[in-house]
N, C-alpha and C. Protein backbone atom coordinates (compact mmCIF):
# COMPACT_ATOMS: atom_id res chain seq x y z
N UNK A 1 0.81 -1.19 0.00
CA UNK A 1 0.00 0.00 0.00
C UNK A 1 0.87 1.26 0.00
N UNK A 2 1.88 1.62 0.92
CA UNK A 2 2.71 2.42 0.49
C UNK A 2 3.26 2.81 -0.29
N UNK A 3 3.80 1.70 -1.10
CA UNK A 3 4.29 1.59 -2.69
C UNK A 3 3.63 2.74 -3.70
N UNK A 4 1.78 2.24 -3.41
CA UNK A 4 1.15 2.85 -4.09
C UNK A 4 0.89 4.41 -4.07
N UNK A 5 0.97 4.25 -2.46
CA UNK A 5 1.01 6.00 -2.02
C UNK A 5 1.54 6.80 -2.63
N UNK A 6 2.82 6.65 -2.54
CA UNK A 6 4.57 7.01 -3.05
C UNK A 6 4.34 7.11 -4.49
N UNK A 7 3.39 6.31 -5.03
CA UNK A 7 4.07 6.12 -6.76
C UNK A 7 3.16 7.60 -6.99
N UNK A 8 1.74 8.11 -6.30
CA UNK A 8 1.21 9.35 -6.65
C UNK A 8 1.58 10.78 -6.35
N UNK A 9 2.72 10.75 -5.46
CA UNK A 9 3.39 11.64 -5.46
C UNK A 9 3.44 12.76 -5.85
N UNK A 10 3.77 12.56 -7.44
CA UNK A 10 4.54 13.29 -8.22
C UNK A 10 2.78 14.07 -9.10
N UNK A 11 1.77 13.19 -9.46
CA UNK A 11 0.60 13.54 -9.96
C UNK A 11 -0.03 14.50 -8.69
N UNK A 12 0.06 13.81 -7.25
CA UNK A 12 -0.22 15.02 -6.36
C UNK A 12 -0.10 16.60 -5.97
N UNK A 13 1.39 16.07 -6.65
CA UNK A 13 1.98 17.87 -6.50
C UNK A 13 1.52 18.95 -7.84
N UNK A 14 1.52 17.62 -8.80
CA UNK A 14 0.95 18.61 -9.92
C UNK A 14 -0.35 19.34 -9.80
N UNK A 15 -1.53 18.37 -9.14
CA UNK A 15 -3.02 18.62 -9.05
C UNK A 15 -2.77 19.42 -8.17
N UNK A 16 -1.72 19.71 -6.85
CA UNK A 16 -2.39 20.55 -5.85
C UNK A 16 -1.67 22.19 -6.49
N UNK A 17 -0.54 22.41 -7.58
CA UNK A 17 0.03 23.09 -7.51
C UNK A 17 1.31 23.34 -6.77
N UNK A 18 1.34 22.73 -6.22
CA UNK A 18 2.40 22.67 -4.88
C UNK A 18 4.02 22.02 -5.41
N UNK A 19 5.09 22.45 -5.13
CA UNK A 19 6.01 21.96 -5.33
C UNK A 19 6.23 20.96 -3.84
N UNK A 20 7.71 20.62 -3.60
CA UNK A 20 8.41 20.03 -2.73
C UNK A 20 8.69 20.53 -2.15
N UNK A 21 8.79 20.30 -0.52
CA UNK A 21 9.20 21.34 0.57
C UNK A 21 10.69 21.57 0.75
N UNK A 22 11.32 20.42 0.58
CA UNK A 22 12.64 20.47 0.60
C UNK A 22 13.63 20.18 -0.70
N UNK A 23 12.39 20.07 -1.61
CA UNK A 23 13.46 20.72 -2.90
C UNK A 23 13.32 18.83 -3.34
N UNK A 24 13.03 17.89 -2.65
CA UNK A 24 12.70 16.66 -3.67
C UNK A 24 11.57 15.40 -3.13
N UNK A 25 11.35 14.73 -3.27
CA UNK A 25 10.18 14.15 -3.37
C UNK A 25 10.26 12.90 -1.90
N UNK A 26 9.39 13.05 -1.01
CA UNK A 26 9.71 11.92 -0.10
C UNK A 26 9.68 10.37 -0.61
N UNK A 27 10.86 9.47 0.28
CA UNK A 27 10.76 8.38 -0.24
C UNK A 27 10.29 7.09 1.05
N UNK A 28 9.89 6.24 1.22
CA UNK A 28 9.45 5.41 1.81
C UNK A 28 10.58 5.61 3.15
N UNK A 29 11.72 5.40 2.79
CA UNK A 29 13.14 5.39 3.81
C UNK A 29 12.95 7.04 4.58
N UNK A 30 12.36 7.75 4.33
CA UNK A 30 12.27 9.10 5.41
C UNK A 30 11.27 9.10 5.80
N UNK A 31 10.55 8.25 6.40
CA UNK A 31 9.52 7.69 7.43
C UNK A 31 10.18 6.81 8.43
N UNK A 32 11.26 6.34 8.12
CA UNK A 32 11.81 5.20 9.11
C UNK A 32 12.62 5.69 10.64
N UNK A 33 12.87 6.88 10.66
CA UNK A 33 12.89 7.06 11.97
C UNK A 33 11.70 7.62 13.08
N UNK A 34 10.68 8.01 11.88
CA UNK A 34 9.54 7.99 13.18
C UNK A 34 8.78 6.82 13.72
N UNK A 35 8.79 6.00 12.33
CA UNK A 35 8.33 5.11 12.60
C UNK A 35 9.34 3.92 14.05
N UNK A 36 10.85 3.98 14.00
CA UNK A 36 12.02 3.40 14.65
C UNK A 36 10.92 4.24 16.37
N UNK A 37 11.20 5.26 16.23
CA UNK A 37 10.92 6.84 17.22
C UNK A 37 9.33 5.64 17.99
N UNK A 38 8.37 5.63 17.29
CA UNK A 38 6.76 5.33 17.70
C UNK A 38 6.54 3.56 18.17
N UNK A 39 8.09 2.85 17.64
CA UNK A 39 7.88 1.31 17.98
C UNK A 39 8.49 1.68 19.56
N UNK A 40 9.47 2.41 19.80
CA UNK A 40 10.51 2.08 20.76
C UNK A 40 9.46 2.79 22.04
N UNK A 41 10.53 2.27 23.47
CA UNK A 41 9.68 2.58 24.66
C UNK A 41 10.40 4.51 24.55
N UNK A 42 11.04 5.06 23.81
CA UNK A 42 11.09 6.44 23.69
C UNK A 42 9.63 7.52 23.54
N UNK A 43 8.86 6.44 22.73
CA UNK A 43 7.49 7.28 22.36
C UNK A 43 6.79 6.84 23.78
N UNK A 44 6.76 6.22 24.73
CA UNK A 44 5.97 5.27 25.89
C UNK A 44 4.85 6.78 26.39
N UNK A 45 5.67 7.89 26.20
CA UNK A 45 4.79 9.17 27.61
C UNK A 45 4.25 10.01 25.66
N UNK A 46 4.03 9.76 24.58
CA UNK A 46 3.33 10.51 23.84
C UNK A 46 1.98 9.75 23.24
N UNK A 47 1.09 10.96 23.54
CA UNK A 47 -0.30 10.58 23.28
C UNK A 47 -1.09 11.29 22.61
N UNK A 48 -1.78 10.88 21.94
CA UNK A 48 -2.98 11.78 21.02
C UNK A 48 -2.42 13.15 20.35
N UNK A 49 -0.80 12.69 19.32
CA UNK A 49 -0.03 13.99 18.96
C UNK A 49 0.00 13.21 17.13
N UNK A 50 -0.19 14.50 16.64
CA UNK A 50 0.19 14.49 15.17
C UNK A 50 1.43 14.49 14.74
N UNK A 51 2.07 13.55 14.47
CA UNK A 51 3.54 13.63 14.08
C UNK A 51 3.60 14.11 12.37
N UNK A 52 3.54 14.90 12.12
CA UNK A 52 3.45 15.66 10.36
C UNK A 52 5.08 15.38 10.25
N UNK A 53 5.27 14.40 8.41
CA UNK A 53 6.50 13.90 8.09
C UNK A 53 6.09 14.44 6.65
N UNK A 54 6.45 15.34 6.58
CA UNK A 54 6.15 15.46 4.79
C UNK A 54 6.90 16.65 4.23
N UNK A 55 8.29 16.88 5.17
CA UNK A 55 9.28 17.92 4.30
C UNK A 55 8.76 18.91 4.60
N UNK A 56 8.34 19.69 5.00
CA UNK A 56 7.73 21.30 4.85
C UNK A 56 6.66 21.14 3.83
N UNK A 57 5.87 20.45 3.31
CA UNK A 57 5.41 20.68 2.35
C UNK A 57 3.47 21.17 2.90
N UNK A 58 3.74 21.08 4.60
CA UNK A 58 2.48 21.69 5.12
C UNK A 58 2.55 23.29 5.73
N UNK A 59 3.56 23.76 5.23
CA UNK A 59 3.83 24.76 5.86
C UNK A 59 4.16 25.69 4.73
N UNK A 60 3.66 25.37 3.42
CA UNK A 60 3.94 26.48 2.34
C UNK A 60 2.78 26.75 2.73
């Protein structure tokens, strides 16, 4: 399912207008430390928080 996410990407940015926040396109591998971050007992005391991973691209 991710795969599929990832492959719309590039049609996403076109439809929204929007470029890249950091100048290139996220890839499956720059999710892996939040995800490392949300398995481990480090996340144990966070609750009901939005972790936003998407380059700056919510903050244009």
């Amino acid at each position: 399912m991710c795969n599929e996410l990832f492959s719309l990407r590039d049609k996403v940015a076109i439809i929204t207008g929007t470029g890249k926040g950091l100048g290139k396109s996220m890839a499956i591998e720059d999710l892996s430390g939040v995800v490392v971050f949300l398995a481990s007992s480090a996340s144990d005391y966070v609750a009901g928080q939005v972790i936003c991973v998407d380059g700056g691209f919510s903050i244009r």
